[in-house]
C-alpha atoms as a PDB file:
ATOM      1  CA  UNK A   1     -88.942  73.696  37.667  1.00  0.00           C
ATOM      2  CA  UNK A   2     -86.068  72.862  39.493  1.00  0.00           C
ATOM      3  CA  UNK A   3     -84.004  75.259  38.801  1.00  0.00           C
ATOM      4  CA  UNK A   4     -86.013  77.215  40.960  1.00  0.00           C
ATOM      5  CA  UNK A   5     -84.711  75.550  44.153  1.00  0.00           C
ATOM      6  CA  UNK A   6     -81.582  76.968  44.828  1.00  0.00           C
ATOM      7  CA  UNK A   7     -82.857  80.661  45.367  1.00  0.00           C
ATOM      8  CA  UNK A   8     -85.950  78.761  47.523  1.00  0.00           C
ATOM      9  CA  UNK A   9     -83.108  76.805  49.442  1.00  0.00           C
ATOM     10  CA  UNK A  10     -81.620  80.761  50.459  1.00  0.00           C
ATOM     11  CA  UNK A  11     -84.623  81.711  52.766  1.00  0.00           C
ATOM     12  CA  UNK A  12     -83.527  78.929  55.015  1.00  0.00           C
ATOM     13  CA  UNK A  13     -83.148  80.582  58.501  1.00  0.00           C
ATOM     14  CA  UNK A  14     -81.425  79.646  61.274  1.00  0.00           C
ATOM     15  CA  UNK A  15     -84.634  78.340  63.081  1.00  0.00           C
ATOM     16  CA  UNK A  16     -84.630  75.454  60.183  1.00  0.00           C
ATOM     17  CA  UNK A  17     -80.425  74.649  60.769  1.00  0.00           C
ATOM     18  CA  UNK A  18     -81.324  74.647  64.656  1.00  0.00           C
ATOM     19  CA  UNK A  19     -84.451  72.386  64.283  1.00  0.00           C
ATOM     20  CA  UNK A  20     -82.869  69.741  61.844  1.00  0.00           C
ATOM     21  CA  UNK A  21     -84.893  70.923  58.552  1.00  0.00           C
ATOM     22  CA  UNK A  22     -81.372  70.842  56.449  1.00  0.00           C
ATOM     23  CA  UNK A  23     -80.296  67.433  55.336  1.00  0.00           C
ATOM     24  CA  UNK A  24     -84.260  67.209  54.357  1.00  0.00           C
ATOM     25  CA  UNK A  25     -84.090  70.596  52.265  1.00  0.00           C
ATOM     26  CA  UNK A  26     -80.758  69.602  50.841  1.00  0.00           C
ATOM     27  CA  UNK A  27     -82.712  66.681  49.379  1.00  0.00           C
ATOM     28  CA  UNK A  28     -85.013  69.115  47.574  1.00  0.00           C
ATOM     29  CA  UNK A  29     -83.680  69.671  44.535  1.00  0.00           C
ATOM     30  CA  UNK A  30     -83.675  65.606  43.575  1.00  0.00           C
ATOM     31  CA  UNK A  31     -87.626  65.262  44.547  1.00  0.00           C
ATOM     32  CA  UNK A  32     -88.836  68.561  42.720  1.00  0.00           C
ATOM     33  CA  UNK A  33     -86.509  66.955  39.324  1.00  0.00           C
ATOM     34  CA  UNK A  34     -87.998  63.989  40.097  1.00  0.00           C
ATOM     35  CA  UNK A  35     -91.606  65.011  40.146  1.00  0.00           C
ATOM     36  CA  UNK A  36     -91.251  67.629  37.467  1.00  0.00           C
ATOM     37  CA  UNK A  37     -90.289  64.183  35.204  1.00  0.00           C
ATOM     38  CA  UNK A  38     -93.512  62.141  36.352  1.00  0.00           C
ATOM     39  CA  UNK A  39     -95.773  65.361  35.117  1.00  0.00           C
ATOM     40  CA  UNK A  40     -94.389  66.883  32.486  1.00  0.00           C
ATOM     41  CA  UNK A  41     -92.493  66.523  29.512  1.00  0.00           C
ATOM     42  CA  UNK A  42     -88.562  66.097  29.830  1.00  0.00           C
ATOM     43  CA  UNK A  43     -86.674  68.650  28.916  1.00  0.00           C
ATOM     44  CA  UNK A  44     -84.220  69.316  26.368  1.00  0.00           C
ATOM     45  CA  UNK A  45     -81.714  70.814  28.536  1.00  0.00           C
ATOM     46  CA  UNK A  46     -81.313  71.282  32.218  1.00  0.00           C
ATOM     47  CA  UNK A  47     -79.219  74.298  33.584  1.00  0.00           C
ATOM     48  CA  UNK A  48     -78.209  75.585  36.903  1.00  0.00           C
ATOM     49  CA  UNK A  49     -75.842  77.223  38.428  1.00  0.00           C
ATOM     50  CA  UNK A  50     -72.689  74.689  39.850  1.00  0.00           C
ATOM     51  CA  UNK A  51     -73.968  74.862  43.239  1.00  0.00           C
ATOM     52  CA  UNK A  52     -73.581  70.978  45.036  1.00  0.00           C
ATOM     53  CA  UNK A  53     -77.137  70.035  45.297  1.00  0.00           C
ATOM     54  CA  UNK A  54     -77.247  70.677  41.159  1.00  0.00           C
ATOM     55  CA  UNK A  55     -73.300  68.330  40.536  1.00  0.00           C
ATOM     56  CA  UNK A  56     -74.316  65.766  43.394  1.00  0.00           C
ATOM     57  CA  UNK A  57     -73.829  62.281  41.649  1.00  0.00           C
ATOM     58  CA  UNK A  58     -77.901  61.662  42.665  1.00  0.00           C
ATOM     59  CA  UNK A  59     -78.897  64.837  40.583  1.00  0.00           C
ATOM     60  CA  UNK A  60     -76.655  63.814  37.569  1.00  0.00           C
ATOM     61  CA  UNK A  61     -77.786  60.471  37.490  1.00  0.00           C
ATOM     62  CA  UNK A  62     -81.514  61.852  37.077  1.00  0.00           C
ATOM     63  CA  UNK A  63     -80.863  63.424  34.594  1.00  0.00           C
ATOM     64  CA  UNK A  64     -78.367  61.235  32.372  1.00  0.00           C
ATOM     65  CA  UNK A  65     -80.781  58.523  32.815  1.00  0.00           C
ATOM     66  CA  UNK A  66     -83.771  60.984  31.068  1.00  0.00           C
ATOM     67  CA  UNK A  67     -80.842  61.717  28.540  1.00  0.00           C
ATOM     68  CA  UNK A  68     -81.111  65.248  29.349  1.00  0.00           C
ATOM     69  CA  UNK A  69     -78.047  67.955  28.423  1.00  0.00           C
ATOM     70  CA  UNK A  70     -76.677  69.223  31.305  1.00  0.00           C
ATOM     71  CA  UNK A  71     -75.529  72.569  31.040  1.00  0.00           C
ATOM     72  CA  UNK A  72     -74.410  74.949  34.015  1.00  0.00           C
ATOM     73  CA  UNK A  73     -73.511  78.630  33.912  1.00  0.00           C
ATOM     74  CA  UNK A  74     -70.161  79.760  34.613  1.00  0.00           C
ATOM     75  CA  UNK A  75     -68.511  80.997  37.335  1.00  0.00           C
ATOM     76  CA  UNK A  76     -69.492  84.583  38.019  1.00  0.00           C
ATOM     77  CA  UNK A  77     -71.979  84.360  35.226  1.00  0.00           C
ATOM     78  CA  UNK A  78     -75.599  85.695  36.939  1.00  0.00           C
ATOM     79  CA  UNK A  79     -77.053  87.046  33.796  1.00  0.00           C
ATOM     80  CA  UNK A  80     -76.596  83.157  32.177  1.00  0.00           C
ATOM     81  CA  UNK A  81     -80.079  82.423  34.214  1.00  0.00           C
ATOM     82  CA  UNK A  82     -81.640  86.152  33.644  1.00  0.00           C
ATOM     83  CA  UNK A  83     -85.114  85.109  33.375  1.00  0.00           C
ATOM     84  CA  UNK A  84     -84.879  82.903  36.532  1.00  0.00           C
ATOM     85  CA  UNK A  85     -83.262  85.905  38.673  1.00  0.00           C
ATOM     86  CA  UNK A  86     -85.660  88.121  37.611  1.00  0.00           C
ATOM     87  CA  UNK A  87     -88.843  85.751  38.935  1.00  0.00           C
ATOM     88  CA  UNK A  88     -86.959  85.439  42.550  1.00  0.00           C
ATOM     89  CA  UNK A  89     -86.653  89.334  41.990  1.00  0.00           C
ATOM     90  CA  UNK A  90     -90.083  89.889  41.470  1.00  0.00           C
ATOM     91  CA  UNK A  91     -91.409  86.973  44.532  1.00  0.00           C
ATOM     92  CA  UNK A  92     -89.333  88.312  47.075  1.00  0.00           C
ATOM     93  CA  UNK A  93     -90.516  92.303  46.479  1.00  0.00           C
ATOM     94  CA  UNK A  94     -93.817  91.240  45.568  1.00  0.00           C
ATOM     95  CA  UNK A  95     -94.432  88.092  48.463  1.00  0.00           C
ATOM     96  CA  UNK A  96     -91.938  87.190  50.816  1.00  0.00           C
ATOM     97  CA  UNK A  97     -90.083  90.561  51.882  1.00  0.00           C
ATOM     98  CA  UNK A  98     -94.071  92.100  52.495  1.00  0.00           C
ATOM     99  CA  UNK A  99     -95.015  89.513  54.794  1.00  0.00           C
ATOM    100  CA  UNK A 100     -93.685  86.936  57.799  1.00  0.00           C
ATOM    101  CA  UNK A 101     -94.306  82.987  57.647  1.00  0.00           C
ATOM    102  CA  UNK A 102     -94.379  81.213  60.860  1.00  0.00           C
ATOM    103  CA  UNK A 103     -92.716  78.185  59.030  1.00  0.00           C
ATOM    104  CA  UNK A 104     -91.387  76.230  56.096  1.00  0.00           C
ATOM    105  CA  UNK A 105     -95.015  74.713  55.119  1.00  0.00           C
ATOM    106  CA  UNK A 106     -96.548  78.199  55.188  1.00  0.00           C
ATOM    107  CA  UNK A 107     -93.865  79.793  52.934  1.00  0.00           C
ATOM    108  CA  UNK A 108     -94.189  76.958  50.446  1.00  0.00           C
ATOM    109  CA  UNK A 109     -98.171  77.814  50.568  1.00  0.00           C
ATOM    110  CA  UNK A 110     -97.379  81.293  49.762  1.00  0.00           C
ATOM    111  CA  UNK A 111     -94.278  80.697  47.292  1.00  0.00           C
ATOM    112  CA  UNK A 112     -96.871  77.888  45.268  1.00  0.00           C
ATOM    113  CA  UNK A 113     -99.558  80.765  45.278  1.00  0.00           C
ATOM    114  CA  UNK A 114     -97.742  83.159  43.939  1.00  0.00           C
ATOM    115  CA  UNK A 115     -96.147  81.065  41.149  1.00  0.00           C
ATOM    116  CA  UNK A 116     -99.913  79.823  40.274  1.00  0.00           C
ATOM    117  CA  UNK A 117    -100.862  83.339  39.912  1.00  0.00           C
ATOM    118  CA  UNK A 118     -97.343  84.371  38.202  1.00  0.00           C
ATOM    119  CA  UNK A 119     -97.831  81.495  35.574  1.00  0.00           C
ATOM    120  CA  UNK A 120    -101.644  81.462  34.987  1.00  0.00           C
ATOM    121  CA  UNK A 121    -102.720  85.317  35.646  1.00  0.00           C
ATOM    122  CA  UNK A 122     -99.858  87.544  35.138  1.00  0.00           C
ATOM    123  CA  UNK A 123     -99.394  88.783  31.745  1.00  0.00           C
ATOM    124  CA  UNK A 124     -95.823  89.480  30.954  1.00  0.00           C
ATOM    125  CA  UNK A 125     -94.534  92.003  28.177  1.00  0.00           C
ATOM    126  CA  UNK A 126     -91.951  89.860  27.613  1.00  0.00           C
ATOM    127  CA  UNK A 127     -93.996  87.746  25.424  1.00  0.00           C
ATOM    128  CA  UNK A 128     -96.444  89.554  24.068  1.00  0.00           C
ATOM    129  CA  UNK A 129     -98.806  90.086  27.095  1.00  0.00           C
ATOM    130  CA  UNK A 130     -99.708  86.433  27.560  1.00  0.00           C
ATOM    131  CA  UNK A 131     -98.778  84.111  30.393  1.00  0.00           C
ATOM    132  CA  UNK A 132     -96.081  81.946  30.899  1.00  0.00           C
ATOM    133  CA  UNK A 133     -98.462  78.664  31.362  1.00  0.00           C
ATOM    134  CA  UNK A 134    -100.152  80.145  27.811  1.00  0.00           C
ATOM    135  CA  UNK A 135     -97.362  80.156  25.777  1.00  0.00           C
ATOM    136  CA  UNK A 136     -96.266  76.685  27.115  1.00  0.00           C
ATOM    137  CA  UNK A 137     -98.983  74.920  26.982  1.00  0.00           C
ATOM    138  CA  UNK A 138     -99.701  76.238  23.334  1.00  0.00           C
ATOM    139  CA  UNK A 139     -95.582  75.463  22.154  1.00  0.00           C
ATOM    140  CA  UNK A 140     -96.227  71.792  24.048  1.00  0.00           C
ATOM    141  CA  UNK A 141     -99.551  70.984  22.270  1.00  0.00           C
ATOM    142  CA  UNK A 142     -98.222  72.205  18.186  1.00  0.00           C
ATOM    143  CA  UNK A 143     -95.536  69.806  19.250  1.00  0.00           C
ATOM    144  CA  UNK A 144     -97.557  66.718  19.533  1.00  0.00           C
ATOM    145  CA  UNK A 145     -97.193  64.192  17.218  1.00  0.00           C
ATOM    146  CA  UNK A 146    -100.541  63.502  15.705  1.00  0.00           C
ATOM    147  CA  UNK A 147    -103.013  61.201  17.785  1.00  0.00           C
ATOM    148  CA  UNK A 148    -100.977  61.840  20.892  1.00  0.00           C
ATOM    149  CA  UNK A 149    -102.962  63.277  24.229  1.00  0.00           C
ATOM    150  CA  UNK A 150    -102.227  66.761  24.249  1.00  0.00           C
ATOM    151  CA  UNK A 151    -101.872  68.956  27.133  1.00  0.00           C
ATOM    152  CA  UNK A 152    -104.821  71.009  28.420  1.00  0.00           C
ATOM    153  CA  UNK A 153    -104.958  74.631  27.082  1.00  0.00           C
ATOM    154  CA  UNK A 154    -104.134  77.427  29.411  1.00  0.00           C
ATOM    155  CA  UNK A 155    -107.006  78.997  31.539  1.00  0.00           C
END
């Protein structure tokens, strides 16, 4: 989830610098870790690139306190995050380069769309024609120990 942020965080214009929208973006990356830990399981291992909002003490802290691993790509190593690059490849060719939002709150609208679809409807060759949310809901539920509440099944 939140590794998703930091390509999000480059559509800023200069309308949101001018209007004050920045030290609340910069914030970002903390509340998305934060929720994605209050609804759904932790994860083994967290990596990002080094940018600042990703080694801020705040964002560490999260995660050492979750005992997560941090790991973070090199420097000058793109293809570490290949799968991620690809998505914000595919969003901005497919969404946000083929249309204009008036603001922030609209471009989230179309941004959360467009994941729900990618996640839930898209099938992707990569694995095997079925959806992302598919194959993670069904490698979260064989996971569960027994008598623990599962996660739903894909739609």
């Amino acid at each position: 989830m939140a590794s998703v942020v930091l390509p999000f965080l480059s559509l800023i214009t200069s309308t949101e610098v001018c209007s004050g929208e920045i030290p609340r973006l910069l914030a970002l990356p903390k509340g998305v870790l934060k929720e994605s830990l209050s609804l759904y399981p932790k994860p083994e291992i967290f990596n990002t690139d080094q940018g600042s909002q990703y080694t801020a003490k705040a964002h560490v802290e999260i995660l050492k306190k979750y005992d997560i691993k941090i790991s973070m790509d090199g420097k000058g190593r793109a293809t570490d995050n290949i799968c991620i690059e690809r998505f914000w490849r595919s969003i901005k060719y497919e969404e946000i380069y083929l249309n204009e939002y008036k603001n922030i709150k609209v471009l989230r609208k179309a941004i959360e769309n467009y994941m729900t679809k990618y996640n839930s409807k898209r099938l992707h060759s990569a694995i095997d024609y079925k959806t992302p949310n598919e194959v993670y809901y069904n490698y979260i539920n064989n996971l569960a120990p027994k008598g623990e509440k599962k996660l739903p099944k894909a739609s």
